[in-house]
Protein backbone atom coordinates (compact mmCIF):
# COMPACT_ATOMS: atom_id res chain seq x y z
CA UNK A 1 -7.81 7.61 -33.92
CA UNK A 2 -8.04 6.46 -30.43
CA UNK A 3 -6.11 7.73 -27.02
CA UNK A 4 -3.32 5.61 -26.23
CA UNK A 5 -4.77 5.09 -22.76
CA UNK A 6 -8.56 5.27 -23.91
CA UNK A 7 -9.07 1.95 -22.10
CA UNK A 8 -7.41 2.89 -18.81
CA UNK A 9 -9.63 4.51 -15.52
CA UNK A 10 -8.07 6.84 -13.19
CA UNK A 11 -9.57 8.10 -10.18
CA UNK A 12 -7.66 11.32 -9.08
CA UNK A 13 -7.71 12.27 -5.11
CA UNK A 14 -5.09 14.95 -5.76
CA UNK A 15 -5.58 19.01 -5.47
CA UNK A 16 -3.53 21.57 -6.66
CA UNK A 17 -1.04 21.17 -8.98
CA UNK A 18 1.87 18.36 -9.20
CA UNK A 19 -1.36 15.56 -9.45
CA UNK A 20 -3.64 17.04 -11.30
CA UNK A 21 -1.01 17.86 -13.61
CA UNK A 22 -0.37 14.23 -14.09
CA UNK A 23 -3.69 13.10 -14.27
CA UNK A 24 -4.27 15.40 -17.03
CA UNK A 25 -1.80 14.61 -19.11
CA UNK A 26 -2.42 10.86 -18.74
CA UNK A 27 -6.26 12.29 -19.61
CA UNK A 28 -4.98 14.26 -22.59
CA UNK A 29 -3.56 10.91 -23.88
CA UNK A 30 -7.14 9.10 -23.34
CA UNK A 31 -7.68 7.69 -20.07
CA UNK A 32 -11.04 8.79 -18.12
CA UNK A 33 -9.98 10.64 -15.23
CA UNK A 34 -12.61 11.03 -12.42
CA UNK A 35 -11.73 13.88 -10.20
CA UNK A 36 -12.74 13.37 -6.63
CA UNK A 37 -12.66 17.09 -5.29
CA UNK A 38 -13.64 17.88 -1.14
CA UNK A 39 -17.60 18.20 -0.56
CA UNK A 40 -20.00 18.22 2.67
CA UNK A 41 -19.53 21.09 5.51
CA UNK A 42 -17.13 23.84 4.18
CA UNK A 43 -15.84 21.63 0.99
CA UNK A 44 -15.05 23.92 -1.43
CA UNK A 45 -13.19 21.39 -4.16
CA UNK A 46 -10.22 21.56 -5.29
CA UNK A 47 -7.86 23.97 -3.55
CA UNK A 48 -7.06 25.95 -6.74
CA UNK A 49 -10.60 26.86 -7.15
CA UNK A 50 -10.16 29.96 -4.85
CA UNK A 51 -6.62 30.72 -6.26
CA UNK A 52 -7.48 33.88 -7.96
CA UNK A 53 -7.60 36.47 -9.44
CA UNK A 54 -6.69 35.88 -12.39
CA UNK A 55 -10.20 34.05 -13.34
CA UNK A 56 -11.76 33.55 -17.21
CA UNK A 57 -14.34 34.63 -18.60
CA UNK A 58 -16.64 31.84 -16.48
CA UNK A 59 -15.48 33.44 -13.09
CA UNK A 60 -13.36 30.42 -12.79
CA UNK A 61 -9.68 30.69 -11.00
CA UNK A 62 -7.47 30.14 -14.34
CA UNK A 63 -4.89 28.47 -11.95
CA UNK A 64 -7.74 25.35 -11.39
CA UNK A 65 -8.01 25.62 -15.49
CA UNK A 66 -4.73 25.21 -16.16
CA UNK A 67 -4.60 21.40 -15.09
CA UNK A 68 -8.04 19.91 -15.39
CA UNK A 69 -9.37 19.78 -18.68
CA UNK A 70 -10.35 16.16 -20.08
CA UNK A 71 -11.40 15.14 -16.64
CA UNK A 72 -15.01 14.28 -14.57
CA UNK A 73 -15.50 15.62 -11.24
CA UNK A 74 -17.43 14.16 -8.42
CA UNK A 75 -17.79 15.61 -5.16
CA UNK A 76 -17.59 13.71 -1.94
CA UNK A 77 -16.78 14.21 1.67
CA UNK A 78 -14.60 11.75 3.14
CA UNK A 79 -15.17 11.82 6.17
CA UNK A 80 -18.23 10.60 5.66
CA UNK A 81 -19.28 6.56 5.41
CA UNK A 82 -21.10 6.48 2.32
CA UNK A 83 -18.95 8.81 0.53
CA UNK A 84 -15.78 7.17 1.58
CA UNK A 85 -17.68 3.65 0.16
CA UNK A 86 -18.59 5.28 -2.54
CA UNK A 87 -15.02 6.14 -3.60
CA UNK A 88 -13.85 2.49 -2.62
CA UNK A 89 -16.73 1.49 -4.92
CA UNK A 90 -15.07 3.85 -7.83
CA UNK A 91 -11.36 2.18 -6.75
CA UNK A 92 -12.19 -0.72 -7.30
CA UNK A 93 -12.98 -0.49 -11.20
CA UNK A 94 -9.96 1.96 -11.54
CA UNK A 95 -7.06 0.84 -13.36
CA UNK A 96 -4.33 4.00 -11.54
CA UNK A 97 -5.13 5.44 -8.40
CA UNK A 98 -3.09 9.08 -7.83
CA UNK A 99 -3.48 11.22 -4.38
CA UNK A 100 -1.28 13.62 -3.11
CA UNK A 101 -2.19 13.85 0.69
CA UNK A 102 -0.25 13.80 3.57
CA UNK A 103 1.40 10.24 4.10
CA UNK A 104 -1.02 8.25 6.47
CA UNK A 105 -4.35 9.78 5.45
CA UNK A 106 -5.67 7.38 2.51
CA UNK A 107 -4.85 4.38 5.11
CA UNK A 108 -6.82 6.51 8.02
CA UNK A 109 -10.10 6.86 5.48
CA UNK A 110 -9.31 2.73 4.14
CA UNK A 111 -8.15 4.25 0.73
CA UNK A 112 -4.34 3.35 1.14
CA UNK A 113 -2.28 1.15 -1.20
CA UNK A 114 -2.74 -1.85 1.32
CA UNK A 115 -6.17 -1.69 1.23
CA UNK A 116 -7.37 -0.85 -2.45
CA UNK A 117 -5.20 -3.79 -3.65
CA UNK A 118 -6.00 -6.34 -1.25
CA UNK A 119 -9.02 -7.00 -3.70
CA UNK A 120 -7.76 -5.19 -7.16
CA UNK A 121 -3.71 -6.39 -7.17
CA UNK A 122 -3.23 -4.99 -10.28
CA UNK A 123 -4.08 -1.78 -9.59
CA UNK A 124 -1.50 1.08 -10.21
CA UNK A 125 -1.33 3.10 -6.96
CA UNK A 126 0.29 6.75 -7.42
CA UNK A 127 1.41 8.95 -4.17
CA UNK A 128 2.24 11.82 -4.33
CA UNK A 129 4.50 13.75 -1.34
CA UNK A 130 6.37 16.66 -0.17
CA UNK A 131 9.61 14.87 1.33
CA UNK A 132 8.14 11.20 1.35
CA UNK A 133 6.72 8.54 3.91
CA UNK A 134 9.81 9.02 5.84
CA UNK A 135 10.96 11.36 8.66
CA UNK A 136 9.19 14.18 6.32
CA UNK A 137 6.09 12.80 6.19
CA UNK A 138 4.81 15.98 8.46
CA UNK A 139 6.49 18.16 6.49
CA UNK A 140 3.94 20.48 4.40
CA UNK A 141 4.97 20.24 0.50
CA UNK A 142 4.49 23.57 -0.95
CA UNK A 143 6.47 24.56 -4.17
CA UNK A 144 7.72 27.76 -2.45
CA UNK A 145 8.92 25.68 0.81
CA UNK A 146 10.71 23.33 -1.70
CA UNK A 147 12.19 25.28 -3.85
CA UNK A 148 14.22 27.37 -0.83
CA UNK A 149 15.00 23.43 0.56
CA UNK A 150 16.03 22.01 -2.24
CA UNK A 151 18.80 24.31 -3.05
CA UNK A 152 16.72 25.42 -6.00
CA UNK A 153 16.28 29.13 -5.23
CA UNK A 154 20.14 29.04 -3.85
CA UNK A 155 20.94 29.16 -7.48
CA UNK A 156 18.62 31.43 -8.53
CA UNK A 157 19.03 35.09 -8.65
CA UNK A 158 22.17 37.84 -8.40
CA UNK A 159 25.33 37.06 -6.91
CA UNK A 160 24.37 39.94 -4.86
CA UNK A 161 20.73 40.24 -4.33
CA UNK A 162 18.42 37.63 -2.40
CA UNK A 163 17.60 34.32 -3.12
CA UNK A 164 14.84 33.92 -5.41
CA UNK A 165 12.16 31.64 -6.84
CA UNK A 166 11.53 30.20 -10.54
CA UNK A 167 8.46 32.26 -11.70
CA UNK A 168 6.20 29.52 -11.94
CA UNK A 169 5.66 26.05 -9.23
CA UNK A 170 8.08 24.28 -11.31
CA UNK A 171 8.66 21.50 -8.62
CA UNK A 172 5.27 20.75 -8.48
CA UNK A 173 5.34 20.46 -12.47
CA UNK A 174 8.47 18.19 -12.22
CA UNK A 175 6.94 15.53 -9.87
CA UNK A 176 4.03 15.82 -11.63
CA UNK A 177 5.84 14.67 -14.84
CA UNK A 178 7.60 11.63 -13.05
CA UNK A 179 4.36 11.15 -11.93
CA UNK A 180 3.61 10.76 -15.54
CA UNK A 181 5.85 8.51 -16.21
CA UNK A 182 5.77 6.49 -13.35
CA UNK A 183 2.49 5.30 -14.13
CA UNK A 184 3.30 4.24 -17.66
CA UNK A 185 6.00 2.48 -16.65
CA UNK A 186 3.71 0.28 -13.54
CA UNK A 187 1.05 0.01 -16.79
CA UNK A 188 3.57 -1.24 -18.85
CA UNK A 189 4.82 -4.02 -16.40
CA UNK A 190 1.57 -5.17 -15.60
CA UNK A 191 0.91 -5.76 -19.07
CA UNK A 192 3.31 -8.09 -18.79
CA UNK A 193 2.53 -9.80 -15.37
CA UNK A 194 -0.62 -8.67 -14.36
CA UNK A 195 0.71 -6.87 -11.57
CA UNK A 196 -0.07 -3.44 -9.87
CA UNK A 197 2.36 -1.20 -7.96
CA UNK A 198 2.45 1.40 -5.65
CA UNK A 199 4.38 4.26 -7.58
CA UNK A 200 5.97 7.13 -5.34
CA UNK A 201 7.28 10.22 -6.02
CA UNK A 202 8.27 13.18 -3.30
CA UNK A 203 8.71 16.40 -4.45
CA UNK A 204 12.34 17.14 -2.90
CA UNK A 205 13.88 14.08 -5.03
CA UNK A 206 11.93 15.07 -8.35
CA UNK A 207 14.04 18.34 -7.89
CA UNK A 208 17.51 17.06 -6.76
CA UNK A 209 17.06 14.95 -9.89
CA UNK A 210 16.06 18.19 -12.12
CA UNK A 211 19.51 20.20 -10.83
CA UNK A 212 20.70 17.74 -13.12
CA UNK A 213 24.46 19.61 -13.76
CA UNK A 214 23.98 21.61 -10.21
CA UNK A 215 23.53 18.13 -8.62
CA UNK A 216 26.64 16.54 -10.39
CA UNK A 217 28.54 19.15 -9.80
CA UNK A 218 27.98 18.77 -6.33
CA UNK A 219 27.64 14.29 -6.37
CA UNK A 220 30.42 14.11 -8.59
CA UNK A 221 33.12 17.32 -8.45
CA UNK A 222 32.67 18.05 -4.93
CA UNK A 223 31.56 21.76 -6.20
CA UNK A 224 28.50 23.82 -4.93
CA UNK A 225 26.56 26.10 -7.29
CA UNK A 226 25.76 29.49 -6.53
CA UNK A 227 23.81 32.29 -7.87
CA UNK A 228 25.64 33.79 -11.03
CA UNK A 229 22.66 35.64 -12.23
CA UNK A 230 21.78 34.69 -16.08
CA UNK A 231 25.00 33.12 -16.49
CA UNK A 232 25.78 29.46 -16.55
CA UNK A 233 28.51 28.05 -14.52
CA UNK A 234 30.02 26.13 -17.64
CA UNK A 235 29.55 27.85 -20.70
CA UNK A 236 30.50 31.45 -21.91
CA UNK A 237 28.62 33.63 -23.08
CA UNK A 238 25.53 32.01 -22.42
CA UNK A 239 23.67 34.85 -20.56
CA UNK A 240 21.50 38.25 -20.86
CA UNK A 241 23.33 41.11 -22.23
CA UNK A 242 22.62 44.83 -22.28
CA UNK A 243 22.44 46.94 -26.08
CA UNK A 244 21.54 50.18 -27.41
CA UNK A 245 17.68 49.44 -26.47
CA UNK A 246 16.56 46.44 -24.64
CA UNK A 247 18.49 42.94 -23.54
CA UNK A 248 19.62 40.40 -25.82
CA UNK A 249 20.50 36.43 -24.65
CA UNK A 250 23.39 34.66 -26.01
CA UNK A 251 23.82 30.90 -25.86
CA UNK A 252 26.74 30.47 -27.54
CA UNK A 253 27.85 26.74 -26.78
CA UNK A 254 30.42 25.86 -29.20
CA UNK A 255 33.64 27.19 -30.41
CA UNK A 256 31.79 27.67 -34.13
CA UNK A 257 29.23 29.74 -32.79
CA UNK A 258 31.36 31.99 -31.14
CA UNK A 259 33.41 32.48 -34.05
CA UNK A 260 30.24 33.30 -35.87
CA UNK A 261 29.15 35.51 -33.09
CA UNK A 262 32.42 37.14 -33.49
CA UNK A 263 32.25 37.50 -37.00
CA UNK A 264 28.81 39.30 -36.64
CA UNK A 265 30.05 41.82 -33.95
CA UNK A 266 32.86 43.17 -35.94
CA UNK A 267 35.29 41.62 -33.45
CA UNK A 268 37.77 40.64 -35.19
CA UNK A 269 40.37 38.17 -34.05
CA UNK A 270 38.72 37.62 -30.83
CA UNK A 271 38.26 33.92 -31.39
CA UNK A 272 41.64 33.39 -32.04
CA UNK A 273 42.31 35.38 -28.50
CA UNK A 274 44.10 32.56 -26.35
CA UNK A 275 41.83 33.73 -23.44
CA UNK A 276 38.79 32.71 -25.61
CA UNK A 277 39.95 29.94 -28.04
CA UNK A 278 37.83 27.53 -26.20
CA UNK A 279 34.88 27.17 -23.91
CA UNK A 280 37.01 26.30 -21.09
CA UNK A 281 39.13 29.39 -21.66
CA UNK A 282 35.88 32.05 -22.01
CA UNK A 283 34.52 30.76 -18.74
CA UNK A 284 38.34 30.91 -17.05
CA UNK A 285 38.42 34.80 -18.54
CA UNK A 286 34.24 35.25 -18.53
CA UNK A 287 34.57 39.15 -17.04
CA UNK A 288 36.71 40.29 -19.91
CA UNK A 289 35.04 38.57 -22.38
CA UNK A 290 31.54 40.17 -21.28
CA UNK A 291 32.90 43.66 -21.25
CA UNK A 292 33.91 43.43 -24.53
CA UNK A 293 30.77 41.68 -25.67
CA UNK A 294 28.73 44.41 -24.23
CA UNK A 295 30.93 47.22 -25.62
CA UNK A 296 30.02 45.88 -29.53
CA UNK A 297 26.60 44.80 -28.61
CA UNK A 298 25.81 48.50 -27.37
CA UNK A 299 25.50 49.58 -31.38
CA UNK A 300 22.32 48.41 -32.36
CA UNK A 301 18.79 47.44 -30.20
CA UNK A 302 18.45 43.80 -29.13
CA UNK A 303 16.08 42.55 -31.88
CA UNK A 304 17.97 43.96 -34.82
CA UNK A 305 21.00 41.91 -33.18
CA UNK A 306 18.67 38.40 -32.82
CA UNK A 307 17.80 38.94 -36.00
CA UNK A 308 21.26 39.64 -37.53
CA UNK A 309 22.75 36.47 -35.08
CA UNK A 310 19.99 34.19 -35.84
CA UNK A 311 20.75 34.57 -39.27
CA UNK A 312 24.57 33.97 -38.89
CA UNK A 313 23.49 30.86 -36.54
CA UNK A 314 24.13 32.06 -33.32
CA UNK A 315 21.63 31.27 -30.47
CA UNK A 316 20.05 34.27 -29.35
CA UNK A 317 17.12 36.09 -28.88
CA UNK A 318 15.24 38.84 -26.85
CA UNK A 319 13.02 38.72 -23.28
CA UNK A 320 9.23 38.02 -24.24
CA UNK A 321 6.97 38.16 -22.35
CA UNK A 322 4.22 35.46 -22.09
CA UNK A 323 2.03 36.81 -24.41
CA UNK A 324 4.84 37.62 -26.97
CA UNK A 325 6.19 33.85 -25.98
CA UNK A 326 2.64 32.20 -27.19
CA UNK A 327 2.79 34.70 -30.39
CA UNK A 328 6.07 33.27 -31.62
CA UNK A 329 4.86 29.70 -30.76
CA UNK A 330 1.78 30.73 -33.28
CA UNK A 331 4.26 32.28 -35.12
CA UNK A 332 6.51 29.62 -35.86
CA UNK A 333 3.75 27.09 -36.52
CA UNK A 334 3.31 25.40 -33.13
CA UNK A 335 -0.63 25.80 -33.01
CA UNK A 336 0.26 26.79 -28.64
CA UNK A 337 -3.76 26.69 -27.68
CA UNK A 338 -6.12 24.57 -28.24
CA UNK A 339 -10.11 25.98 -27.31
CA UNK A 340 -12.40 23.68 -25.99
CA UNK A 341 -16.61 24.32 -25.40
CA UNK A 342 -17.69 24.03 -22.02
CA UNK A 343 -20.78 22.11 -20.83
CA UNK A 344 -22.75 25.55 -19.95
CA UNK A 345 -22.01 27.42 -23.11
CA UNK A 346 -18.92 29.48 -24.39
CA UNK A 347 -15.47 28.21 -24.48
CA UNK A 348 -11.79 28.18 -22.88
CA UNK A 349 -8.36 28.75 -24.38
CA UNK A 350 -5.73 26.45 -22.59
CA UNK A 351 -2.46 26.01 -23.47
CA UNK A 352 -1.68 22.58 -25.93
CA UNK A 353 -0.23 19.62 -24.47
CA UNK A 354 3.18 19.49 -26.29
CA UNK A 355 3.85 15.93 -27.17
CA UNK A 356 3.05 14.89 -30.72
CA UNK A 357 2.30 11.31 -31.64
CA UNK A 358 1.71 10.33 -35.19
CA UNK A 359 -0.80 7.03 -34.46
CA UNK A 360 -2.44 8.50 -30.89
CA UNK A 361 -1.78 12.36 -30.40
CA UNK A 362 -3.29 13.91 -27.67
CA UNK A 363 -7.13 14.88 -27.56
CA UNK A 364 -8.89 17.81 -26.03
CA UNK A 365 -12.20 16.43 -25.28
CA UNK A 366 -13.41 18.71 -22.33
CA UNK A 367 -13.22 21.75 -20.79
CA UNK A 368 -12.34 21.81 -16.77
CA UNK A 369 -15.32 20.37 -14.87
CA UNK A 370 -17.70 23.07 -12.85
CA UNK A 371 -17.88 22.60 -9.17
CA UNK A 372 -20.88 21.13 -7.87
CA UNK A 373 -21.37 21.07 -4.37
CA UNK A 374 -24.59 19.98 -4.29
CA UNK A 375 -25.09 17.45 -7.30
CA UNK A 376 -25.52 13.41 -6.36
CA UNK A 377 -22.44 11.60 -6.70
CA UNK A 378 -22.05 9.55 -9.84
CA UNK A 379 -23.41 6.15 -9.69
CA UNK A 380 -20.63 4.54 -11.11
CA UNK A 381 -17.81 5.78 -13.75
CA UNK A 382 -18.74 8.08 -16.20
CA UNK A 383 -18.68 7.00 -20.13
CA UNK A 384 -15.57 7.87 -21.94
CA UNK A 385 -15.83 10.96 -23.53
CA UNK A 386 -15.84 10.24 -27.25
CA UNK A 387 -12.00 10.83 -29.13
């Protein structure tokens, strides 16, 4: 079986995460990605190469690992003449360009959208920004920065305590996935025309967009969210609950699986409480409904009661942690990490791109390239790496 992109050539200016995330997964699906990471004085690569610890077993910054597997590196130094030709050279027999600088700087080195395609129209042409080409274009695009902007960390955390972040860059993983699809979608029109397209993403719309309910609420009912802790604004009880030895989470989101969940607890008759018949009423009367919830649930520890729920058909479950997370992904069949060889001997675990495809499933074909400063640029594009 072949790649569903083994035919396409991507040439990937980006650092750190929301691009290389992209690239990789379009790599993962087939394409040849060739990484151009920052050489001559000082050029250290990729940003994410110093971003430790943690490192592997290599020494390498697990951070850079997590993102660039299935991809070539070359190093240049733009601001130099021959490298900067040399990467117009490996633009021009690229099929999807993707950088994530600061809005101006491809056109300043003769690498912007205007000039790549005046010779190659149907190249695809990705850009990736903080707050786009607009009156943000200074703005600096870090996850942190946008996550406190972007209302994201408003929502997140106790009523009462601080603000506080999601525990992983999760708008840089966003825009990297419309990123993703992005592309597909310019590949897929110029199949049809033989057209490129410059394809833009900014990292404060690619989280608006992921509020999703937050943003409607807001767009739509005039309502803004606030931080409730682990409960959600329109369901009840859909947070974490205390019991006799650890926390429990209960995502009860229909009328049957309360009943159930009722049923389980010993509570009799509670369903049929007019201050919890429906979902509507449980979030009206959520306060009294949790202290009687937690009262019941304080009888047992929390994975006796996932098991005992789980088995009635109630959503719930205890807190892993990351480790526990991958061993019930192993657990339940999932097959979570793939291990791939690397060029210099010995191997790397990384995590398993999750999309399955029955004709063209993802391939793992190499590990994350090793930095070298001082090794001649490629000539030209590398081979594809056999499926």
């Amino acid at each position: 079986m072949s790649g569903a992109l083994h035919d396409l050539r991507i040439l990937d200016f980006s650092r750190v995460l929301a691009g290389p995330f992209a690239t990789m997964m379009l790599a993962d699906l087939g394409a040849t990605v060739l990484k151009v990471e920052r050489g001559g004085p000082g050029g250290t690569g990729d940003d994410t190469r110093a971003w430790g610890p943690p490192y592997d077993a290599a020494g390498e910054a697990t951070y850079f690992q997590a993102v660039n597997r299935n991809k070539t590196s070359v190093v240049l130094d733009l601001g130099d003449e021959r490298d900067r030709d040399h990467a117009r050279r490996l633009a021009g027999e690229a099929d999807v360009v993707v950088e994530n600088f600061r809005p101006g700087v491809m056109d300043g080195l003769g690498l912007g959208y205007a000039a790549l395609t005046a010779d190659r129209p149907g190249l695809v042409y990705c850009s990736i920004t903080g707050f786009g080409r607009g009156d943000g274009a200074a703005l600096p695009g870090y996850d942190l920065l946008l996550q406190a902007l972007g209302g994201l960390m408003s929502i997140t955390g106790e009523p009462d305590g601080e603000p506080q972040k999601v525990g992983v860059a999760l708008v840089d993983v966003l825009a990297g996935l419309f990123a993703t699809v992005g592309v597909l979608a310019a590949l897929r029109h110029r199949e049809e025309t033989g057209e490129g397209q410059r394809v833009e993403v900014d990292l404060l719309s690619s989280l608006l967009a992921a509020l999703v309910n937050q943003a409607s609420a807001f767009t739509a009912g005039d309502t803004v969210a606030h931080r409730m802790g682990n409960q959600h604004p329109s369901i009840a009880p859909y947070a974490l609950f205390p019991t006799a030895d650890g926390d429990l989470v209960l995502a009860v989101g229909t009328d049957r699986q309360f009943a159930a969940l009722c049923a389980a607890l010993g509570l009799d008759g509670l369903a049929e409480d007019p201050r919890f018949a429906d979902n509507g009423a449980r979030v009206e009367h959520r306060d009294a409904l949790r202290a009687t919830l937690v009262g019941a649930l304080a009888s047992r520890p929390a994975a006796e009661w996932a098991r005992l729920l789980t088995a009635a058909r109630v959503p719930a479950g205890v807190v892993n942690d990351v480790g526990e997370a991958f061993a019930l992904a192993g657990a339940l069949g999932l097959d979570p990490v793939v291990t791939l060889p690397r060029a210099g001997g010995g191997e790397i675990a990384l995590v398993r791109n999750p999309i399955g495809l029955s004709r063209t499933p993802p391939t793992y074909r190499g590990a994350p390239p090793v930095f070298a400063p001082d090794a001649r640029p490629l000539p030209g594009w590398p081979a594809p790496t056999p499926l």
